[in-house]
N, C-alpha and C. Protein backbone atom coordinates (compact mmCIF):
# COMPACT_ATOMS: atom_id res chain seq x y z
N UNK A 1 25.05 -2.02 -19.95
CA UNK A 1 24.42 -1.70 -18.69
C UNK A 1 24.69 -2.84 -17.72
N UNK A 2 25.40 -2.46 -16.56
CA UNK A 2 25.39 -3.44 -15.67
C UNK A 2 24.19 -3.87 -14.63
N UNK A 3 24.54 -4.94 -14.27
CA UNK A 3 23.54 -5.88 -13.54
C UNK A 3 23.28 -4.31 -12.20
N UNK A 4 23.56 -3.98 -11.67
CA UNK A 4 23.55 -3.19 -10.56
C UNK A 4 22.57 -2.18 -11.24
N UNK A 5 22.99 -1.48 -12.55
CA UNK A 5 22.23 -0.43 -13.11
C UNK A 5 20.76 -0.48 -13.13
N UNK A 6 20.50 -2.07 -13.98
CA UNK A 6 19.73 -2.97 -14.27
C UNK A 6 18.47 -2.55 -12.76
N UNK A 7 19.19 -3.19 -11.45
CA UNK A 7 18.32 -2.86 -10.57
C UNK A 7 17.50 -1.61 -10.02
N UNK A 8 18.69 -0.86 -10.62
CA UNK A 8 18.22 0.70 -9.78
C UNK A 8 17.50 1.56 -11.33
N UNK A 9 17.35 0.81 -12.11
CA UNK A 9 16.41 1.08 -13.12
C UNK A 9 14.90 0.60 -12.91
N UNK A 10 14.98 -0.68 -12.18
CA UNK A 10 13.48 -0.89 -11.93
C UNK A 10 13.26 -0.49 -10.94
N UNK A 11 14.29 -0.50 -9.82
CA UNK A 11 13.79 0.14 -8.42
C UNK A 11 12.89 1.86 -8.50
N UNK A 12 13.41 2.64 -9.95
CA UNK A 12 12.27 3.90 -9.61
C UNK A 12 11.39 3.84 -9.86
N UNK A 13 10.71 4.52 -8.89
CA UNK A 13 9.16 4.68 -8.85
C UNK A 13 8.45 5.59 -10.03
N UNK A 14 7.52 4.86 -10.31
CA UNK A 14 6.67 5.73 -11.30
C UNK A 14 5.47 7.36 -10.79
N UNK A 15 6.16 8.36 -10.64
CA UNK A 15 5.65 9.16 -10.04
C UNK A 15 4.65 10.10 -10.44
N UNK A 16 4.42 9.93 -11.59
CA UNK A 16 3.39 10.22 -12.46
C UNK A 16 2.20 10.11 -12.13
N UNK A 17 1.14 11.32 -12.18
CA UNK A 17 -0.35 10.37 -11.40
C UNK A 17 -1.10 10.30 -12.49
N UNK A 18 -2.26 9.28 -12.58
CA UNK A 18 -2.76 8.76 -13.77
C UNK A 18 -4.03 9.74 -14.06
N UNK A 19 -4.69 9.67 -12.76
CA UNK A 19 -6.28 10.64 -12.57
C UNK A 19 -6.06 11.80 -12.94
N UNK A 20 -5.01 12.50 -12.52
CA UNK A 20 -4.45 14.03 -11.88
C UNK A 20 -4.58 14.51 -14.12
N UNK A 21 -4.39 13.94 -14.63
CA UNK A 21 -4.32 13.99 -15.79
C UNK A 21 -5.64 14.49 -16.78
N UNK A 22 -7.04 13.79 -16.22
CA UNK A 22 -7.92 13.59 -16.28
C UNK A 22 -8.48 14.48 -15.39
N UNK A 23 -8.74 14.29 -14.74
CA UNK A 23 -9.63 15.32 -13.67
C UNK A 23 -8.68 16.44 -13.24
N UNK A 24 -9.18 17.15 -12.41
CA UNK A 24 -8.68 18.35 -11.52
C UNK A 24 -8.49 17.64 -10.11
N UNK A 25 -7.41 18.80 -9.20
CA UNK A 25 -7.39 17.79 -7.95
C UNK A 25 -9.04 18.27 -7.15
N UNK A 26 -9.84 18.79 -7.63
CA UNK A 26 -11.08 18.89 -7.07
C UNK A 26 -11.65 17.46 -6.93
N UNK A 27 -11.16 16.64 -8.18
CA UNK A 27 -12.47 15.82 -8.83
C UNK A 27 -11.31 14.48 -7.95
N UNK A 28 -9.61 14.57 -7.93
CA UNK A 28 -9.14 13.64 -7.16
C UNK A 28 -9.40 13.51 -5.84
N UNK A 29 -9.63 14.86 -4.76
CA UNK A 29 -9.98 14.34 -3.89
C UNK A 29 -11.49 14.83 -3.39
N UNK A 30 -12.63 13.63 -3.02
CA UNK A 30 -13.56 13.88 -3.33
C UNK A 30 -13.97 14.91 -1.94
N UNK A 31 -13.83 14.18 -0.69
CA UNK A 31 -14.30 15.37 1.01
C UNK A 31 -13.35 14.63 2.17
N UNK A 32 -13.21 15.53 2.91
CA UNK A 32 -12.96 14.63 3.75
C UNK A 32 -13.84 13.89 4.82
N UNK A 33 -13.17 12.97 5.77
CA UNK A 33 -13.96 12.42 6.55
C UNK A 33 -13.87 12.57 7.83
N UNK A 34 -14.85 12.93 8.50
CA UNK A 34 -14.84 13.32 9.83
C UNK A 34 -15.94 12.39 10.78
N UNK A 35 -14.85 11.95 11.66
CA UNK A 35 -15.90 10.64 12.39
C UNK A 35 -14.69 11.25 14.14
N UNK A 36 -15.32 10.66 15.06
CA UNK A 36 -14.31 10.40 15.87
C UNK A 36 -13.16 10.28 15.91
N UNK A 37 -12.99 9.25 14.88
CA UNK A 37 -11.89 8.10 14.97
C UNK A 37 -10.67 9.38 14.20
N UNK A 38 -11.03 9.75 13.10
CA UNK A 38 -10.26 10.55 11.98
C UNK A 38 -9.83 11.77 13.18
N UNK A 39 -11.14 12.48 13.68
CA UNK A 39 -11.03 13.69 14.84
C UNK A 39 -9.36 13.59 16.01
N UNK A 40 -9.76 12.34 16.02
CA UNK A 40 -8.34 11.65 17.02
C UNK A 40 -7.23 11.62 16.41
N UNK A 41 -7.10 11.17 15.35
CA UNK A 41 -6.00 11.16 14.92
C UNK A 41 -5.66 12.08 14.21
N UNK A 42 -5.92 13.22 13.89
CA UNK A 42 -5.41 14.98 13.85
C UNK A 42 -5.43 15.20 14.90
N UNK A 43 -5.76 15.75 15.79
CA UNK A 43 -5.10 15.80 17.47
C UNK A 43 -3.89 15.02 17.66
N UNK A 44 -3.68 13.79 17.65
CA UNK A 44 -2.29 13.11 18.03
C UNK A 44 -1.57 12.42 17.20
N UNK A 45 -1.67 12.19 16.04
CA UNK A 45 -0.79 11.97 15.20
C UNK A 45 -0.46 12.55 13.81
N UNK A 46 -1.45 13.94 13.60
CA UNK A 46 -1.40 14.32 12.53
C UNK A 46 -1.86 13.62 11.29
N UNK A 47 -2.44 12.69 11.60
CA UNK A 47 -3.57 12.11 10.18
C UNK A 47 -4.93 12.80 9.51
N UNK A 48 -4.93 12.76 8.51
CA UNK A 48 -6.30 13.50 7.97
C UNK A 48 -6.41 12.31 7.27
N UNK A 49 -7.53 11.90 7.00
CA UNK A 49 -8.51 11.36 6.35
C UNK A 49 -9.44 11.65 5.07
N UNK A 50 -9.36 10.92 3.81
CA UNK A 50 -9.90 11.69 2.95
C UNK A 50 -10.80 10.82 1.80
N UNK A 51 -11.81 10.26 1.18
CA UNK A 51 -12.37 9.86 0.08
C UNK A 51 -11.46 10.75 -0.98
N UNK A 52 -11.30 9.90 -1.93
CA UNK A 52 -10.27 9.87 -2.98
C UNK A 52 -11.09 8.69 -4.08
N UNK A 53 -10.80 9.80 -5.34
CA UNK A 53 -11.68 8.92 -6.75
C UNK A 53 -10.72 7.36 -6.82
N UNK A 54 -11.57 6.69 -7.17
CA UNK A 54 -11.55 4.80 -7.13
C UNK A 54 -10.13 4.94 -8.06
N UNK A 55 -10.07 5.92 -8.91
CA UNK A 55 -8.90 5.39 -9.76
C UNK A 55 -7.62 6.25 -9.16
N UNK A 56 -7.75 6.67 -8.38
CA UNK A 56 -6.17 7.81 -7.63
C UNK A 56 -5.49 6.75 -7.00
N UNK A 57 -3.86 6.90 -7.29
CA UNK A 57 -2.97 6.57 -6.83
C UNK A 57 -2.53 7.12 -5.56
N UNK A 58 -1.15 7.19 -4.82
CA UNK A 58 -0.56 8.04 -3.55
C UNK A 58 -0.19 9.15 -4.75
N UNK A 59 0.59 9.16 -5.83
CA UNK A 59 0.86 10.29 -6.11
C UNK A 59 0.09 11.53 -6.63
N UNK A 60 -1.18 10.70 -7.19
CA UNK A 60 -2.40 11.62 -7.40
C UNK A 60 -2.69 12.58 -6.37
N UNK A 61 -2.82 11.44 -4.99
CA UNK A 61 -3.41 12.39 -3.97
C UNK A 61 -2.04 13.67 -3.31
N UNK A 62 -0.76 12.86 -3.14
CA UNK A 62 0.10 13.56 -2.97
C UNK A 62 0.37 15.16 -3.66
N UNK A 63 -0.18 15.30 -4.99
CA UNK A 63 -0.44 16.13 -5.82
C UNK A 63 -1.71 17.20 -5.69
N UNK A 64 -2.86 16.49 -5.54
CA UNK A 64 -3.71 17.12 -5.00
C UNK A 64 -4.02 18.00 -3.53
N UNK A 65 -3.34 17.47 -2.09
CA UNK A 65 -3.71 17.90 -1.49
C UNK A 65 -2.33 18.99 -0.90
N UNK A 66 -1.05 18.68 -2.05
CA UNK A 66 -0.39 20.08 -2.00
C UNK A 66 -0.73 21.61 -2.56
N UNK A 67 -1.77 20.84 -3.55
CA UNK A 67 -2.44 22.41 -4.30
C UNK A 67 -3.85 22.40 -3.51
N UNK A 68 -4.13 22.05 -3.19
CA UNK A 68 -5.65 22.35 -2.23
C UNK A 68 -5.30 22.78 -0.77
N UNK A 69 -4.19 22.60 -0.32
CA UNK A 69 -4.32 22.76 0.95
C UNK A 69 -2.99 23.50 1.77
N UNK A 70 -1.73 23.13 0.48
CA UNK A 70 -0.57 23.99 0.67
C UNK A 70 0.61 23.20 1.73
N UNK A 71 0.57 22.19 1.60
CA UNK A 71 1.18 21.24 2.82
C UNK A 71 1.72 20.34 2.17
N UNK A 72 2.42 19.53 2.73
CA UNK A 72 3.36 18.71 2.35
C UNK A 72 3.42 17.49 2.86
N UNK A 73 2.52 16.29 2.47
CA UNK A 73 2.63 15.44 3.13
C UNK A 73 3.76 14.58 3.19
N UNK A 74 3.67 13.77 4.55
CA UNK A 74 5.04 12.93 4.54
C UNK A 74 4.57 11.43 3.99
N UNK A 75 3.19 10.98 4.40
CA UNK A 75 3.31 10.04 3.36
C UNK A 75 1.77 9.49 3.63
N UNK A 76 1.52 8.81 2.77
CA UNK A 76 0.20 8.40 2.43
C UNK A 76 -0.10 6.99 2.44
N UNK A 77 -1.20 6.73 2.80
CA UNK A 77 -1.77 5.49 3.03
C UNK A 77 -3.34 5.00 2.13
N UNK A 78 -3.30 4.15 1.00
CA UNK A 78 -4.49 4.29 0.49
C UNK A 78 -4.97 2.65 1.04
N UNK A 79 -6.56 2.85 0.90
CA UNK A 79 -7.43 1.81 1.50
C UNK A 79 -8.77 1.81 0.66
N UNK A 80 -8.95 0.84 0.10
CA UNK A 80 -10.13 -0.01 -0.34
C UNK A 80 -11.28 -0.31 0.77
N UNK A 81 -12.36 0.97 0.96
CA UNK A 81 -13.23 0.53 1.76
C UNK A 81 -14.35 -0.59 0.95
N UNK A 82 -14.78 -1.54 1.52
CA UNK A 82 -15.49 -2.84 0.67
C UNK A 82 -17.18 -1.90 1.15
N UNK A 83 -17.87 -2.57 0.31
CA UNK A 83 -19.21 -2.23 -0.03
C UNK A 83 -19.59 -3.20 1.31
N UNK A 84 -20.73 -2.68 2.02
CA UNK A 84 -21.11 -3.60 3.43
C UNK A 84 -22.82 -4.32 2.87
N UNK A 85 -22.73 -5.22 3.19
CA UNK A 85 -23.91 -5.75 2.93
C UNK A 85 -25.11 -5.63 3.40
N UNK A 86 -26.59 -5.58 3.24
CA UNK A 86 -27.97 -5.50 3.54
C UNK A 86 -27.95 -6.92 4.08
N UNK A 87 -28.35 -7.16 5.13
CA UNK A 87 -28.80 -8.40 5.93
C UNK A 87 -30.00 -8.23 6.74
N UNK A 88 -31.19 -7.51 6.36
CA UNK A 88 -32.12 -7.43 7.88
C UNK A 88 -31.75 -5.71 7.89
N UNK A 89 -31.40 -4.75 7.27
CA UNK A 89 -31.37 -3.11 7.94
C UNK A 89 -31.26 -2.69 6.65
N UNK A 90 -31.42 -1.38 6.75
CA UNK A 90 -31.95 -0.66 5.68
C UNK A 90 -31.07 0.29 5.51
N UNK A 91 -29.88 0.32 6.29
CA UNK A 91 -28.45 1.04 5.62
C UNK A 91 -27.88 0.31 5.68
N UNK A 92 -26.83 0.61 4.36
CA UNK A 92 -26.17 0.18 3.36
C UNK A 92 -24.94 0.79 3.39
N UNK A 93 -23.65 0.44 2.92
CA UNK A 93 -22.61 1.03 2.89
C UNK A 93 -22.17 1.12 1.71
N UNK A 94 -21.63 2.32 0.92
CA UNK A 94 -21.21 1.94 -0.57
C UNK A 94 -19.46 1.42 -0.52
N UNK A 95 -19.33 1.20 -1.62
CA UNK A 95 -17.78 0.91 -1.48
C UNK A 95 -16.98 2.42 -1.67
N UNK A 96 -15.76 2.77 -1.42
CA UNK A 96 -15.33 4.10 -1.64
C UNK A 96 -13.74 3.40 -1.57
N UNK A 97 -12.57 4.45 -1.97
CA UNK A 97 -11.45 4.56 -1.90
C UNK A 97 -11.08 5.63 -0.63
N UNK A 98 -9.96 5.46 0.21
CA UNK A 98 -10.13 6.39 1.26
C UNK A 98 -8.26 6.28 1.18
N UNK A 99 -7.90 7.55 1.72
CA UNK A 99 -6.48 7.55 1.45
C UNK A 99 -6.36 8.62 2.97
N UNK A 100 -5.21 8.07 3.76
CA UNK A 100 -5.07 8.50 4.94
C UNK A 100 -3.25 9.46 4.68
N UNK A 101 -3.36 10.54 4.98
CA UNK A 101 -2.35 11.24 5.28
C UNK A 101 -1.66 11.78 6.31
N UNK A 102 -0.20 11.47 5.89
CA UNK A 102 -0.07 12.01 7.23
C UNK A 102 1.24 13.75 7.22
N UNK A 103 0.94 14.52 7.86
CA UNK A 103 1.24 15.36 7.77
C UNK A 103 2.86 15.61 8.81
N UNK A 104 3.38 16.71 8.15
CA UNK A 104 5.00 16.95 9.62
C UNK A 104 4.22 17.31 10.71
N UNK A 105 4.97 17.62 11.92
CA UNK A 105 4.52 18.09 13.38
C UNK A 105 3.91 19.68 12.99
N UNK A 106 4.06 20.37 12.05
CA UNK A 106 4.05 21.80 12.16
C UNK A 106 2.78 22.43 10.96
N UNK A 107 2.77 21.07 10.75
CA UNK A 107 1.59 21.57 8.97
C UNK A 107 0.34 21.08 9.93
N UNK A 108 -0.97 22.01 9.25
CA UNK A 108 -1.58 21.41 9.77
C UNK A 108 -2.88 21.61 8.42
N UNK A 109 -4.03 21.06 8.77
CA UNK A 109 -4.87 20.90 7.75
C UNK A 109 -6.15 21.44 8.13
N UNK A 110 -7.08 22.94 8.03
CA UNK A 110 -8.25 23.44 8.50
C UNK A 110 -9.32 22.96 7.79
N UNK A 111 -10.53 21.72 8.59
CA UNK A 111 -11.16 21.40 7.65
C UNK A 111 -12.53 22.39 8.43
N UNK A 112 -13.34 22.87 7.67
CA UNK A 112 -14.53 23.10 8.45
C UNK A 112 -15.47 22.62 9.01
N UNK A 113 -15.41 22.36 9.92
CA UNK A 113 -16.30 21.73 11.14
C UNK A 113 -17.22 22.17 11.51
């Protein structure tokens, strides 16, 4: 095996999802999120927004929200929301996993509002 092979052996990606195995894509993606901010960015850039179980990968969700929703995302963004602290107020923030998608110009995603 040459040195070149060598690289493009580690360069593939492991596309396998770990959760998707374990759960259903019900249980991978948990709701979505609807704030302003998310509202805006489906209007102009085609982002949806979504809570996603602590242990889902991109390909988990990539997997999941082609059988839930029939679309094809172009690519995904996952984010570690941090747990917010009690200082003086009496809400609290939990920690969550949140995975941002983004969709082609022509797919679109009906959440109920």
């Amino acid at each position: 095996m040459t040195f070149k092979q060598i690289l493009q052996a580690r360069a593939k990606k492991n596309v396998t999802g770990k959760v998707i195995k374990k759960v259903s894509p019900y249980g991978v993606i948990l709701c979505p999120i609807v704030t302003e901010k998310t509202h805006k960015q489906q209007e102009s850039e085609n982002k949806y927004s979504f809570k996603v179980h602590s242990d889902a990968n991109k390909s988990d969700v990539k997997q999941a929200i082609e059988f839930l929703y029939k679309v094809h995302p172009e690519s995904i963004s996952m984010i570690n929301v941090v747990y917010k602290w009690r200082n003086q107020r009496k809400l609290v923030r939990k920690a969550y996993k949140k995975a941002i998608v983004t969709l082609g110009k022509k797919e679109k995603i009906e959440l109920g509002s």
